[in-house]
N, C-alpha and C. Protein backbone atom coordinates (compact mmCIF):
# COMPACT_ATOMS: atom_id res chain seq x y z
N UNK A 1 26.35 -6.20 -45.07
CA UNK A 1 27.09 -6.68 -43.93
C UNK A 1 27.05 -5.66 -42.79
N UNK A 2 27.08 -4.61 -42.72
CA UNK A 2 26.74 -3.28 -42.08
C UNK A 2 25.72 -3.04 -41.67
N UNK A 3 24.74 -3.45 -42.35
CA UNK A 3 23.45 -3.46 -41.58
C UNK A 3 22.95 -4.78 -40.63
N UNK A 4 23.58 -5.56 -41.10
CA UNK A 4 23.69 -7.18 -39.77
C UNK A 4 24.16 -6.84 -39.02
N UNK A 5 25.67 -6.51 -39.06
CA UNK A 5 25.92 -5.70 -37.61
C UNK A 5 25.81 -4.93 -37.28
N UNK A 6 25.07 -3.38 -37.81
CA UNK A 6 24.03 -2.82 -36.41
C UNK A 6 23.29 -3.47 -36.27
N UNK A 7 22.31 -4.17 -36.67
CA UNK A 7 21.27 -4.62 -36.06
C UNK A 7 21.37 -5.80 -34.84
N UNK A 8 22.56 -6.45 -34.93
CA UNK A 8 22.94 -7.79 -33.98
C UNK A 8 23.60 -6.26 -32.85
N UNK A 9 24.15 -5.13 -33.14
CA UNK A 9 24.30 -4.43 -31.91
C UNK A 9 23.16 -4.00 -31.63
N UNK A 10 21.92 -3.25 -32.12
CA UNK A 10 21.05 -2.92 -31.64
C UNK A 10 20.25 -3.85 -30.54
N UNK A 11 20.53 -4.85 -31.37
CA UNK A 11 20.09 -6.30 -30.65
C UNK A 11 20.87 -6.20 -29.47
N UNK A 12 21.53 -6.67 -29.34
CA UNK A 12 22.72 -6.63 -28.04
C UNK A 12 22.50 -5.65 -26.73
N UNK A 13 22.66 -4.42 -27.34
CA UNK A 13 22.41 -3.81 -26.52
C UNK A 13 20.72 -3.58 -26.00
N UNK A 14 19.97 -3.38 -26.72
CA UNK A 14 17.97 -3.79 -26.47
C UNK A 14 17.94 -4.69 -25.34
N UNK A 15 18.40 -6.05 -25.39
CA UNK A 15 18.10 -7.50 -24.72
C UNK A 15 18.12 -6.75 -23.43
N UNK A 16 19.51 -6.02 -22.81
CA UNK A 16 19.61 -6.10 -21.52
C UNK A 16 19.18 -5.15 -20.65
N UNK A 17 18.41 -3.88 -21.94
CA UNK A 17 17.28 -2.84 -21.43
C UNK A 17 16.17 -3.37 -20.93
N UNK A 18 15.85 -3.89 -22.06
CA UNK A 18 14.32 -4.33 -21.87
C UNK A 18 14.05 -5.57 -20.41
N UNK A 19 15.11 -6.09 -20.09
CA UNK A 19 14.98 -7.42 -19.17
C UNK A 19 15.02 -6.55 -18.03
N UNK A 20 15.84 -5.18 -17.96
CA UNK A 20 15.82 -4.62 -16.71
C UNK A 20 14.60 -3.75 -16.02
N UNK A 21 13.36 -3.58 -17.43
CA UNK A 21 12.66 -2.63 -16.90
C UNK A 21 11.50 -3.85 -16.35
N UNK A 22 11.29 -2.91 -15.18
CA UNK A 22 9.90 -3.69 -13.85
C UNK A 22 8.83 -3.66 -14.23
N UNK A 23 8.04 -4.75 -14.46
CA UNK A 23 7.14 -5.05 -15.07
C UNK A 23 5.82 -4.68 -13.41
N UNK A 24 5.39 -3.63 -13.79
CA UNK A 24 3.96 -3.38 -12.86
C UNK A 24 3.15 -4.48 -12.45
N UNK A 25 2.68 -4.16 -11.12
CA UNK A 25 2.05 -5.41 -10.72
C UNK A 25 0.36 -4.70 -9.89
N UNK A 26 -0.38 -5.19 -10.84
CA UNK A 26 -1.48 -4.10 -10.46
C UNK A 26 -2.16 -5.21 -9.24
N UNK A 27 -2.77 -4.90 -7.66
CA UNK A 27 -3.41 -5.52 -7.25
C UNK A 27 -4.52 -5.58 -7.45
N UNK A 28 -5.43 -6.85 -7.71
CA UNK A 28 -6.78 -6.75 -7.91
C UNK A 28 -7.35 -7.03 -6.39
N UNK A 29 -8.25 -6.13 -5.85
CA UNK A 29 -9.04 -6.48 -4.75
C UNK A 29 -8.97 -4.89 -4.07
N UNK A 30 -9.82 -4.99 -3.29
CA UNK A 30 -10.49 -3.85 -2.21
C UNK A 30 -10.45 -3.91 -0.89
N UNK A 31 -10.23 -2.99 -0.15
CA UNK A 31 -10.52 -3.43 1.02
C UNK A 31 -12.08 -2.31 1.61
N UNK A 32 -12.72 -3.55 2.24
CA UNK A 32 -14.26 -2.65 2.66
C UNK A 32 -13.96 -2.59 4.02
N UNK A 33 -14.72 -1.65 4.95
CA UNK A 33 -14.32 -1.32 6.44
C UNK A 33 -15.92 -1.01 6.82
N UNK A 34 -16.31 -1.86 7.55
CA UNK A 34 -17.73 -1.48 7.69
C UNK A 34 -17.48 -0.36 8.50
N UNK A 35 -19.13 0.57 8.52
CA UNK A 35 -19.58 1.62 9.38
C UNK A 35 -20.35 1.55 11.32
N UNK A 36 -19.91 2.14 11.85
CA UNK A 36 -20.48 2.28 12.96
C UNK A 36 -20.66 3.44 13.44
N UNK A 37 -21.68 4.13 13.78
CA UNK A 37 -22.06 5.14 14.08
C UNK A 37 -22.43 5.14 15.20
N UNK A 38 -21.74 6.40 16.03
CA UNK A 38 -20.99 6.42 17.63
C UNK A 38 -20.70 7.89 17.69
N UNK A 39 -21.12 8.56 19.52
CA UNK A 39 -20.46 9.54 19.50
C UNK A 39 -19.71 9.57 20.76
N UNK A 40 -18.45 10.04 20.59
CA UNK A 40 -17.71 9.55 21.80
C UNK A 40 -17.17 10.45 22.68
N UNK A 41 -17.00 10.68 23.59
CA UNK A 41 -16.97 11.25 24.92
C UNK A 41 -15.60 11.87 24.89
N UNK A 42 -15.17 12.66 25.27
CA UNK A 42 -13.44 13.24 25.01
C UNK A 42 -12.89 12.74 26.23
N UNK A 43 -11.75 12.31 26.11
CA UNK A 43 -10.89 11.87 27.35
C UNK A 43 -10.94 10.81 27.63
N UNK A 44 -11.04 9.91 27.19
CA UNK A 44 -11.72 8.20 27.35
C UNK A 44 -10.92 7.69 26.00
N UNK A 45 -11.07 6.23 26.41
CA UNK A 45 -10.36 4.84 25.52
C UNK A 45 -11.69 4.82 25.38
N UNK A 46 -11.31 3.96 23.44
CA UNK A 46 -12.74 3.39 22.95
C UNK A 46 -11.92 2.02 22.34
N UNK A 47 -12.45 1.17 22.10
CA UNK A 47 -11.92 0.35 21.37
C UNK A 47 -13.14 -0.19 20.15
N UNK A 48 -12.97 -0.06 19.01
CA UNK A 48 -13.86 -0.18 17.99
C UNK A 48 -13.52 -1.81 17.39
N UNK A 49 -14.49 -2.41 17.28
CA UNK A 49 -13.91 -4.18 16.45
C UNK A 49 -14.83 -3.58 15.58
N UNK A 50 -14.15 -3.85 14.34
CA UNK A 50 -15.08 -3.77 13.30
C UNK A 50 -14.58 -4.88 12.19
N UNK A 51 -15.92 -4.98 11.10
CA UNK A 51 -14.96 -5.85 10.06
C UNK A 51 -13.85 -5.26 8.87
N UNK A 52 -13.06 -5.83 8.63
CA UNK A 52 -12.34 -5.63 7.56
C UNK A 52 -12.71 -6.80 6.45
N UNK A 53 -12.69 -6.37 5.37
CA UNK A 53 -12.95 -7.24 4.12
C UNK A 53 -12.17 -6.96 3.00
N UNK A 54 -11.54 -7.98 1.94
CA UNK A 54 -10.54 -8.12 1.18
C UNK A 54 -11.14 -8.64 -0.10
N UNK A 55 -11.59 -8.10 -0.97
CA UNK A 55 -12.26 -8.76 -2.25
C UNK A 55 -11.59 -9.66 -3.43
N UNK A 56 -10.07 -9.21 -2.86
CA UNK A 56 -9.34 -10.34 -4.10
C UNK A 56 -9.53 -11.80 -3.54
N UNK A 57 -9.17 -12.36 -4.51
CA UNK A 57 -9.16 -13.38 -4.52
C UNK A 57 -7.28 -14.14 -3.81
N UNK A 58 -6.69 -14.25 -3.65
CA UNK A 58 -5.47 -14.05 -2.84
C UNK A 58 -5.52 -13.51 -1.16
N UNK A 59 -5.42 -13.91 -0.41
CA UNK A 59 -5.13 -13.26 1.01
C UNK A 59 -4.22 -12.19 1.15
N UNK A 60 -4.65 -11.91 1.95
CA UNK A 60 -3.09 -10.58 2.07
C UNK A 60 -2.92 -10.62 3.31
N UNK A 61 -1.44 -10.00 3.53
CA UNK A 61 -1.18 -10.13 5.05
C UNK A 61 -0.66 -8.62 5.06
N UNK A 62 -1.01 -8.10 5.98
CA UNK A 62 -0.89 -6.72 6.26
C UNK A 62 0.14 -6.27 7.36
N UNK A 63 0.81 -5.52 6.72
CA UNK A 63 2.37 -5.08 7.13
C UNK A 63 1.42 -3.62 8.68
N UNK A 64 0.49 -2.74 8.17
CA UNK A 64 0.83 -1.71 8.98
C UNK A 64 -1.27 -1.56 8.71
N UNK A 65 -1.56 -0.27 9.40
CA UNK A 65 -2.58 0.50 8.71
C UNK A 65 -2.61 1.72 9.86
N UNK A 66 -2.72 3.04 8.98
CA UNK A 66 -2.86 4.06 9.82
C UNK A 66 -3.51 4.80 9.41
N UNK A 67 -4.01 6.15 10.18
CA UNK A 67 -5.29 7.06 9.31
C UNK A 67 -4.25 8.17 9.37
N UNK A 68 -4.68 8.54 8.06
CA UNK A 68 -4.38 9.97 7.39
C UNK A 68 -5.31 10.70 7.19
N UNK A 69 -4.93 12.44 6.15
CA UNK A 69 -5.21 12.96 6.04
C UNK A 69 -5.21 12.50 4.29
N UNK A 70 -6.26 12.89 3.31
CA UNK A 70 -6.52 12.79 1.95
C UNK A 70 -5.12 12.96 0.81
N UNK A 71 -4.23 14.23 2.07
CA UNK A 71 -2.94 14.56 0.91
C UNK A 71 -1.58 13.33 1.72
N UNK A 72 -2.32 12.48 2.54
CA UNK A 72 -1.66 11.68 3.00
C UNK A 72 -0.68 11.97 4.33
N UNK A 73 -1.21 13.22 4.65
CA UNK A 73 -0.49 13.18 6.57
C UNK A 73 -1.13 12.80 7.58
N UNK A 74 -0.18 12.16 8.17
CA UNK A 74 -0.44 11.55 9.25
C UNK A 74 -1.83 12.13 10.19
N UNK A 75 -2.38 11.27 10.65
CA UNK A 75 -3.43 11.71 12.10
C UNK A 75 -2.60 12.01 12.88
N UNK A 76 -2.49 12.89 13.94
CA UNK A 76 -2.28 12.81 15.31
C UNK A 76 -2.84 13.44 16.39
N UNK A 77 -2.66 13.39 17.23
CA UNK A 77 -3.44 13.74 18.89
C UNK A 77 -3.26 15.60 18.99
N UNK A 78 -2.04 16.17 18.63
CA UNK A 78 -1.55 17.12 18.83
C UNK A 78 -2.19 17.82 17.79
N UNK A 79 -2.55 17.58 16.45
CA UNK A 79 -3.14 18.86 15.46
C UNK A 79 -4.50 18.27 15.18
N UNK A 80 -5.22 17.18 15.30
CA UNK A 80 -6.33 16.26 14.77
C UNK A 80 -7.41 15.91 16.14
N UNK A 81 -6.46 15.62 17.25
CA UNK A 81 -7.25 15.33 18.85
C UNK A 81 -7.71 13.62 18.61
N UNK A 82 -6.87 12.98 17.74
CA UNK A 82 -7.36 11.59 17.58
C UNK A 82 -5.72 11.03 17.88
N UNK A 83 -5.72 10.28 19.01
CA UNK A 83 -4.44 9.11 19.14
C UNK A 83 -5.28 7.94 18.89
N UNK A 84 -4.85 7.02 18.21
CA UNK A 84 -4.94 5.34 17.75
C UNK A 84 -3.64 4.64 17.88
N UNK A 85 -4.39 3.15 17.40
CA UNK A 85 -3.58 2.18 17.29
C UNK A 85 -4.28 1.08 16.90
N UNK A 86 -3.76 0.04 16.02
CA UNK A 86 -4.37 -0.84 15.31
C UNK A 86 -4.12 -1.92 16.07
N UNK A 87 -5.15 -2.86 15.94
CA UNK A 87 -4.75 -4.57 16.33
C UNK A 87 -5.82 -5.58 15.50
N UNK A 88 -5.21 -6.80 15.77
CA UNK A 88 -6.45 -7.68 15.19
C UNK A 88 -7.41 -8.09 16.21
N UNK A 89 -7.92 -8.72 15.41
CA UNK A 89 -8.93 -9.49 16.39
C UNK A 89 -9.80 -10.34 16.33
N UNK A 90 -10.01 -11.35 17.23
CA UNK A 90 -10.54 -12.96 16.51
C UNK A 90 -11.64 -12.97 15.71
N UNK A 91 -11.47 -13.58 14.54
CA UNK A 91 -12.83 -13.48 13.39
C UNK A 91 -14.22 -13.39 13.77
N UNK A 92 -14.10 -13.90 14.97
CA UNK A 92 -15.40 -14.53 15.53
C UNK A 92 -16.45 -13.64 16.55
N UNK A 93 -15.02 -12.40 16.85
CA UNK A 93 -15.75 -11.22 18.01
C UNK A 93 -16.92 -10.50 17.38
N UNK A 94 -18.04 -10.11 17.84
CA UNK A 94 -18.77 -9.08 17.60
C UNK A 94 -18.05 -7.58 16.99
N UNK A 95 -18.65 -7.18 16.19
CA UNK A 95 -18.05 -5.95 15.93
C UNK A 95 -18.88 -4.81 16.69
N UNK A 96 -18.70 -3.82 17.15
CA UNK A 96 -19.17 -2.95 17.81
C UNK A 96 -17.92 -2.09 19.05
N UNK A 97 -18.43 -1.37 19.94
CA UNK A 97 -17.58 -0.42 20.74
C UNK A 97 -17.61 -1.35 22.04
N UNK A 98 -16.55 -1.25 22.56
CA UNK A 98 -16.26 -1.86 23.56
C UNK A 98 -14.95 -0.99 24.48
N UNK A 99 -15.17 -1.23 26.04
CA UNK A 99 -14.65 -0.93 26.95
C UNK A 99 -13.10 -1.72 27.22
N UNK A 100 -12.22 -0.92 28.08
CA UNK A 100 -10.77 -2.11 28.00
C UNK A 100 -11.09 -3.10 29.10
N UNK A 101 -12.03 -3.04 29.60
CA UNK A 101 -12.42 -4.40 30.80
C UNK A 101 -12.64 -5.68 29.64
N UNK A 102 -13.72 -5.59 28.75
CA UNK A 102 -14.35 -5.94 27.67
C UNK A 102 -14.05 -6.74 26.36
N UNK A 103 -12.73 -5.68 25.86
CA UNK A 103 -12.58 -6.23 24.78
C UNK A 103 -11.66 -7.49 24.47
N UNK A 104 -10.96 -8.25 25.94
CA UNK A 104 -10.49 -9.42 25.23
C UNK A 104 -9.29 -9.43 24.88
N UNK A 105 -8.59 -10.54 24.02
CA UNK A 105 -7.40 -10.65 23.51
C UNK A 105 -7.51 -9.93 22.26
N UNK A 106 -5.66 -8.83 22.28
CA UNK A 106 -5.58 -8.19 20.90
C UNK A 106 -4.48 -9.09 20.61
N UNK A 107 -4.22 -9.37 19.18
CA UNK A 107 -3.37 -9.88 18.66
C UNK A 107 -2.48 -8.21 17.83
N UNK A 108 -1.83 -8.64 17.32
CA UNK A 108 -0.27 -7.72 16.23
C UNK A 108 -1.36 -7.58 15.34
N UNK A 109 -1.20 -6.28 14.85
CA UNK A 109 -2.07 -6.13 13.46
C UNK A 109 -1.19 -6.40 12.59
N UNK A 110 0.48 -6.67 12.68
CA UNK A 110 1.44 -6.44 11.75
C UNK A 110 1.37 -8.63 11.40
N UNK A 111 1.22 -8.74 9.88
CA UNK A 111 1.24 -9.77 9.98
C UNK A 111 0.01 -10.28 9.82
N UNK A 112 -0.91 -9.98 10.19
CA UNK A 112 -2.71 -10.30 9.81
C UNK A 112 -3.11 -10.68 9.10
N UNK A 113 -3.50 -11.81 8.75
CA UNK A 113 -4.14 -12.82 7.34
C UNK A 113 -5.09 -12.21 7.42
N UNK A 114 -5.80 -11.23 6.07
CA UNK A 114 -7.06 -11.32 5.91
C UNK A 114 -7.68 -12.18 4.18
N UNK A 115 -8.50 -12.78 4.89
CA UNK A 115 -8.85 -13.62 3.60
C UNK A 115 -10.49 -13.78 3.59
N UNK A 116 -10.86 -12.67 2.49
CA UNK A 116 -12.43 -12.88 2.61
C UNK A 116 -12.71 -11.64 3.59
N UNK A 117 -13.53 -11.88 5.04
CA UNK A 117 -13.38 -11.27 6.31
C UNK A 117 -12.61 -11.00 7.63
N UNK A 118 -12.08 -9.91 8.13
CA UNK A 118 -11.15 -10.67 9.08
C UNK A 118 -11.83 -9.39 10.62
N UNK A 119 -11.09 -9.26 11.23
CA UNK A 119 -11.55 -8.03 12.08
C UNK A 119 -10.36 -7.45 12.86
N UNK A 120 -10.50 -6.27 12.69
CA UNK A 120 -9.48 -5.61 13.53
C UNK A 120 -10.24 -4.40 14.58
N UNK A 121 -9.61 -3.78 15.14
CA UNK A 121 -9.46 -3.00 16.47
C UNK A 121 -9.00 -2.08 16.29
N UNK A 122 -9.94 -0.57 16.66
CA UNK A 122 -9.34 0.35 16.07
C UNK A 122 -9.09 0.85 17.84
N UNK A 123 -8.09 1.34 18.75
CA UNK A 123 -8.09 1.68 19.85
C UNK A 123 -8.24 3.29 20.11
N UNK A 124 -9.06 3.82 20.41
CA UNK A 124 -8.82 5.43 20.49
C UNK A 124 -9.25 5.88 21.59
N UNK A 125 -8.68 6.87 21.49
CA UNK A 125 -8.30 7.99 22.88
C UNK A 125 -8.58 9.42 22.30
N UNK A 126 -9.75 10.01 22.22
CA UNK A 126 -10.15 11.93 21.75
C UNK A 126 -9.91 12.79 22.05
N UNK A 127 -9.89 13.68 21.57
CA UNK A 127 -10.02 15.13 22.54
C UNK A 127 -10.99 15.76 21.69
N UNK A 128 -11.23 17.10 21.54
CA UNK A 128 -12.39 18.00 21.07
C UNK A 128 -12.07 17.28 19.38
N UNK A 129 -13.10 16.31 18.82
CA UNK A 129 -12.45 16.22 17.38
C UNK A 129 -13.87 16.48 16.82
N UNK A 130 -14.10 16.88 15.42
CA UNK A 130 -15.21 17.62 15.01
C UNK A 130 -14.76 16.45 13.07
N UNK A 131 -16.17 16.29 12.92
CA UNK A 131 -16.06 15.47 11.56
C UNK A 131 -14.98 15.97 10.83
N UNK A 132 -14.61 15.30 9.38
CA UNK A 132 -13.68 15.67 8.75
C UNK A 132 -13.84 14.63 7.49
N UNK A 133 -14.35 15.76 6.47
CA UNK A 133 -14.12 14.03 5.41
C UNK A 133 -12.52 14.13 4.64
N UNK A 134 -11.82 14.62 5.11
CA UNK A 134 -10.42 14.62 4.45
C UNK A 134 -9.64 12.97 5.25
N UNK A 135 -10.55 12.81 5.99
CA UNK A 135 -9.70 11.43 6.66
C UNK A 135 -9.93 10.55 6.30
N UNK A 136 -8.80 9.31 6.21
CA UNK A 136 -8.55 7.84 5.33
C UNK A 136 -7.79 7.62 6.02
N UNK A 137 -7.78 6.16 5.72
CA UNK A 137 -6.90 5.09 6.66
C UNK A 137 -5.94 4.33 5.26
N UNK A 138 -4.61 4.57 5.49
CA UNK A 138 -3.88 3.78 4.49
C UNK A 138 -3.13 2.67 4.67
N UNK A 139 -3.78 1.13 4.65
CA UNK A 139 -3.16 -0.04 4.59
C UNK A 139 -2.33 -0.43 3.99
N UNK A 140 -1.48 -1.05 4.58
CA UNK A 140 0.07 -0.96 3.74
C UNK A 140 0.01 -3.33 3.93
N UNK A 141 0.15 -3.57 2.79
CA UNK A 141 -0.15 -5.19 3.11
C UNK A 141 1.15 -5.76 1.85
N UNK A 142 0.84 -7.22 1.87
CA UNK A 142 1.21 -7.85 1.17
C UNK A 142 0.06 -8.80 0.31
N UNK A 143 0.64 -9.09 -0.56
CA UNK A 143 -0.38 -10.03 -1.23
C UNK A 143 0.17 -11.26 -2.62
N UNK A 144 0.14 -12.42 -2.73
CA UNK A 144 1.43 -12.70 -3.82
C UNK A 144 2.31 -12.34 -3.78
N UNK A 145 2.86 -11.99 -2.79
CA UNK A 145 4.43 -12.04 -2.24
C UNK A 145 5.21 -10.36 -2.66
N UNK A 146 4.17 -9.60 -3.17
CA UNK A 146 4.02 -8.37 -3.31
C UNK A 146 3.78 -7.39 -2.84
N UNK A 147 4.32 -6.32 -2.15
CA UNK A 147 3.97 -4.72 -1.29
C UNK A 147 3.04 -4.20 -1.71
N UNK A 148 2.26 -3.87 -0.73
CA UNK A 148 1.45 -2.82 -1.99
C UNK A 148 0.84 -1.65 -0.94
N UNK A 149 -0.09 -0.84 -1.36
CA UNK A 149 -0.73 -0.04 -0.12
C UNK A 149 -2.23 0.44 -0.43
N UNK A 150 -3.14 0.20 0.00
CA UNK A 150 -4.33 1.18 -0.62
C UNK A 150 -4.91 2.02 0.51
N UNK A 151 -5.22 3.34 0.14
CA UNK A 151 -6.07 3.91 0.79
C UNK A 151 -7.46 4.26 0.82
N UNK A 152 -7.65 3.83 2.02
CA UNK A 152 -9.62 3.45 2.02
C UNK A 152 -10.55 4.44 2.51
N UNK A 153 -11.39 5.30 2.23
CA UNK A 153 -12.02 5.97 3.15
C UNK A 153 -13.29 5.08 3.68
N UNK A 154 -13.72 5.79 4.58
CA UNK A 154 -14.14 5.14 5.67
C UNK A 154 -15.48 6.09 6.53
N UNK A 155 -16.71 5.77 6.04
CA UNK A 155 -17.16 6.67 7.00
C UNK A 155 -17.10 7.13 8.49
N UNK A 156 -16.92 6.12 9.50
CA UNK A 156 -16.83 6.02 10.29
C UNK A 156 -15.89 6.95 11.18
N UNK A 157 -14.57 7.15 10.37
CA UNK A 157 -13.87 7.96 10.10
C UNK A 157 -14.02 9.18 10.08
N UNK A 158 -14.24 9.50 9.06
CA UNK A 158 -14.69 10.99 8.45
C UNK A 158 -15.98 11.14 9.23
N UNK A 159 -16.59 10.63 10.01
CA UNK A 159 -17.96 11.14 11.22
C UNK A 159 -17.53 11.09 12.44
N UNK A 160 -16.44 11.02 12.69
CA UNK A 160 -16.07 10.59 14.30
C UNK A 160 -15.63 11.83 14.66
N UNK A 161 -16.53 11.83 15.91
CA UNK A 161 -16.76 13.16 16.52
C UNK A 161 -16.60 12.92 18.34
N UNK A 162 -16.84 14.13 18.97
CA UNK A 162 -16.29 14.12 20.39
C UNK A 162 -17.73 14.57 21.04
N UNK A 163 -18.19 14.49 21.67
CA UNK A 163 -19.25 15.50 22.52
C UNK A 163 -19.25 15.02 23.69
N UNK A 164 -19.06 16.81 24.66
CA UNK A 164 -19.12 16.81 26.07
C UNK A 164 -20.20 16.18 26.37
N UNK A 165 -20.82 16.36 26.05
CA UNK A 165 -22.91 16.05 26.30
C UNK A 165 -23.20 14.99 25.84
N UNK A 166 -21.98 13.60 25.19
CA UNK A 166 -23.23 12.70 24.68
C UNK A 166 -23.78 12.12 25.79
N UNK A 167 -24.91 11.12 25.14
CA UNK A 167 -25.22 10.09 26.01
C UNK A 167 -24.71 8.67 25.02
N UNK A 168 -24.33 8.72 23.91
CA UNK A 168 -23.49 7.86 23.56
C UNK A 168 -24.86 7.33 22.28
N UNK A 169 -25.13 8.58 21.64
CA UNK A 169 -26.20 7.59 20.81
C UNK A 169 -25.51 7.85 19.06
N UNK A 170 -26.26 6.80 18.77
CA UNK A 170 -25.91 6.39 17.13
C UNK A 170 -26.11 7.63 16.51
N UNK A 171 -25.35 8.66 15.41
CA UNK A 171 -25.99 9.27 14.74
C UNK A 171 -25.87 9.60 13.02
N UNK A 172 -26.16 8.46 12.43
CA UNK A 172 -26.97 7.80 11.52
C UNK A 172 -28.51 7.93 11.53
């Protein structure tokens, strides 16, 4: 009789452990960021359309995306010589560098269906910046009604460079 009732307490008390612990929710999918190879002039707006791509199978809608550093700090203008800002941009635009006469309607990057392919806008403004492969861009999205964040490196990124002297050629 003593051992029924520990065990109906063990029981008892178990049920309302186990219901409380959070069951992990692993995302399946990737995000790809194509490459463009560019050298850009210091002191000038660039605006980059490039594609973004999402390999799950589920859409995601994307809360934020910003570039970091590998241990995860922030980019900025003041220690890095890179100011940005994200936007979307219609599925349908060319991807490549473009001028602010040029590039068209930006939409909210906050909120962004990507499903399959989508394209966003990377906006930048340089100063003396010299390669760096410690840099990544960390997307912060939703997906199945779930938070999540991945961080992507990016060549494009980690090659983006400044020169007084370009003439603006590919170097790839």
């Amino acid at each position: 009789m003593k051992k029924l009732l520990l065990c109906i307490s063990v029981l008892f008390f178990l049920v309302p452990v186990v219901g409380c612990i959070e069951k992990e929710t692993t995302v399946t999918g990737e995000f790809d960021l194509w490459n463009i190879g560019f050298t850009f002039k210091p002191n000038e707006v660039y605006y980059i359309v490039n594609t973004i791509e999402w390999t799950g199978k589920s859409p995601v809608t994307i809360k934020s995306i910003e570039l970091i550093k590998r241990a995860e700090q922030p980019i900025t203008y003041q220690d890095d010589g890179i100011n940005y800002e994200f936007f979307g941009a219609d599925p349908l635009k060319k991807s490549g560098i473009y001028g602010k006469s040029d590039i068209g309607d930006l939409k909210s990057i906050e909120n962004l269906e990507v499903k399959g392919k989508g394209k966003i806008v990377l906006k930048l403004s340089l100063k003396d910046v010299k390669e760096d492969s410690d840099r990544r861009v960390k997307i912060k999205f939703n997906v199945n009604g779930n938070e999540s964040e991945k961080v992507v490196e990016w060549n494009t990124l980690e090659q983006l460079t400044t020169d007084k002297d370009s003439n603006h050629s590919i170097h790839y």
